[in-house]
Protein backbone atom coordinates (compact mmCIF):
# COMPACT_ATOMS: atom_id res chain seq x y z
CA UNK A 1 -33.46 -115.49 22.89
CA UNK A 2 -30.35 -113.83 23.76
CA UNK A 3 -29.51 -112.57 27.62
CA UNK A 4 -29.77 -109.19 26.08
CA UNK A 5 -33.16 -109.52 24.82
CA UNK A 6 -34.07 -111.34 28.11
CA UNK A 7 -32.62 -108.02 30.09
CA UNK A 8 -34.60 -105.95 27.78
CA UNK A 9 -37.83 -107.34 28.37
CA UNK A 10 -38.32 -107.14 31.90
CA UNK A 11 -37.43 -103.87 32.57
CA UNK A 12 -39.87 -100.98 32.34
CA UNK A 13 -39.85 -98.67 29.01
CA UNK A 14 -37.39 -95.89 30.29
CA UNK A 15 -34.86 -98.48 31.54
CA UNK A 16 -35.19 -100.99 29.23
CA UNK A 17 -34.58 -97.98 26.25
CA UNK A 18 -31.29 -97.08 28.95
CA UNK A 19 -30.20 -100.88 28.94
CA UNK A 20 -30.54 -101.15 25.30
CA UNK A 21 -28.33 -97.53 25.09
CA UNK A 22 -25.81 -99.54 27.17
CA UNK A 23 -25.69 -102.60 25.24
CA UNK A 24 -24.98 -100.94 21.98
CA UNK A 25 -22.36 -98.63 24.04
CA UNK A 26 -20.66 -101.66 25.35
CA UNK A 27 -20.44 -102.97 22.25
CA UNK A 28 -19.50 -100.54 20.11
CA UNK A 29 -16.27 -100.19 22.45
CA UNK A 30 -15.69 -103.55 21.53
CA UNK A 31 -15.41 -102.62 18.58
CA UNK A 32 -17.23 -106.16 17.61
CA UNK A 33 -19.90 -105.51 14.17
CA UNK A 34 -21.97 -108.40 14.88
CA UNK A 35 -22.26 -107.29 18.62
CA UNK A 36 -23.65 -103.95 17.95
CA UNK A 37 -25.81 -105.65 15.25
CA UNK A 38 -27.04 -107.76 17.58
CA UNK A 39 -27.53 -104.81 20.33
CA UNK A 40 -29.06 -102.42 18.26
CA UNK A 41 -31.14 -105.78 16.72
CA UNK A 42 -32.77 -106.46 20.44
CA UNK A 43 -33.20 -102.63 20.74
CA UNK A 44 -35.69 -102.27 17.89
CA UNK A 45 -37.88 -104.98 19.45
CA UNK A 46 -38.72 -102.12 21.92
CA UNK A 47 -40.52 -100.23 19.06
CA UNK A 48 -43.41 -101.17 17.08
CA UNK A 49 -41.17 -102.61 13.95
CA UNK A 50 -43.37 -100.71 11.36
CA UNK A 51 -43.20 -97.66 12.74
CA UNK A 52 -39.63 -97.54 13.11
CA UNK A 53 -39.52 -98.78 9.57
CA UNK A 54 -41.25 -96.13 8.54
CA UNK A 55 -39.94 -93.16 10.59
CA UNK A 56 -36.34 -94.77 9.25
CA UNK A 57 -37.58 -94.52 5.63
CA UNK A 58 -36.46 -98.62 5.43
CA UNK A 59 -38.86 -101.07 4.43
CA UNK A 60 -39.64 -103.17 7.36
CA UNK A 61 -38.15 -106.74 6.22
CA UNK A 62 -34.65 -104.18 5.55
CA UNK A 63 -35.10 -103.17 9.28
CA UNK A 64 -35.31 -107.18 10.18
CA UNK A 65 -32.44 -108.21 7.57
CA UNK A 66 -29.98 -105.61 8.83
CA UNK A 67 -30.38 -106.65 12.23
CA UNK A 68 -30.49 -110.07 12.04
CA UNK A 69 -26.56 -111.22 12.01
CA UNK A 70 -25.19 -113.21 9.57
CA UNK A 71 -22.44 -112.29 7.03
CA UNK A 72 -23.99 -109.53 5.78
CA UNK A 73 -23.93 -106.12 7.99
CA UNK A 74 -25.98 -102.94 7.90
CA UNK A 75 -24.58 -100.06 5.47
CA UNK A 76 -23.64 -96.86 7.58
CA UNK A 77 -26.91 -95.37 6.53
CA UNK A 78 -28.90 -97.94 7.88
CA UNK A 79 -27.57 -98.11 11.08
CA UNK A 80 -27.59 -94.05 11.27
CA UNK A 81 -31.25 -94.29 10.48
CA UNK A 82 -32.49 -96.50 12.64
CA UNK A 83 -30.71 -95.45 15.54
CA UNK A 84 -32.51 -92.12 14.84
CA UNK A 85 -35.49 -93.37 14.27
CA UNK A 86 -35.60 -94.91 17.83
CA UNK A 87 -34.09 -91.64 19.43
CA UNK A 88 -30.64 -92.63 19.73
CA UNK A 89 -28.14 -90.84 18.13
CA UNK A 90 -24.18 -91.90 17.98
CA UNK A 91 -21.94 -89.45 19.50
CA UNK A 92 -17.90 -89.86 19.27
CA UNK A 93 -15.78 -88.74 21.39
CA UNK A 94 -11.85 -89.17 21.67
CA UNK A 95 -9.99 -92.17 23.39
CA UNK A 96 -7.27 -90.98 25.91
CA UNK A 97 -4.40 -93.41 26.40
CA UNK A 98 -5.71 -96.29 24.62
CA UNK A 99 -4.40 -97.23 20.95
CA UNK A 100 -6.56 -97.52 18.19
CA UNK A 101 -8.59 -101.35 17.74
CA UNK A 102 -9.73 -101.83 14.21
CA UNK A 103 -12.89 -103.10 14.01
CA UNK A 104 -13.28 -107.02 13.86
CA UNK A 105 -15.36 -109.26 12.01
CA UNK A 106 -15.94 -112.92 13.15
């Protein structure tokens, strides 16, 4: 179990849904795919799986899959869906004094 998942499950609902905002935050800053795979991955194991699934019109096993890490990432879609489906929502904003970081794969 990751210290992420740890951190998520012994925290009460409300803050462990704000700690699992904050990990996919922090990691989307980074700029690092298999990090916010991994932080929006322990965030659905706050919601019952099959509802999410369902409210994310992706078939459960999908929801697991995208998740999951390994070489193969999450389409846009996915990731937009499921974030919704747990009532998250990405939000951009713009990035004063700092160049741009392409995104990096490991």
């Amino acid at each position: 179990m990751s210290e992420k998942s740890v951190i998520l499950a012994i925290r009460p609902q409300s803050s462990r849904r704000q700690a699992a905002v904050d990990c996919i935050n922090q990691a989307l800053e980074k700029s690092d795919i298999a990090e916010i795979c991994q932080a929006i991955g322990a965030a659905t194991r706050l919601h019952n799986i099959s509802d999410l699934a369902h409210r994310s019109r992706i078939e459960r096993q999908s929801v697991y899959r995208a998740f999951a890490g390994g070489a193969k990432h999450p389409n846009f879609k996915t990731v937009l869906s499921v974030l919704d489906a747990m009532g998250f929502r990405l939000h951009v904003t713009v990035r004063r004094g700092a160049p741009a970081r392409p995104a990096r794969l490991k």
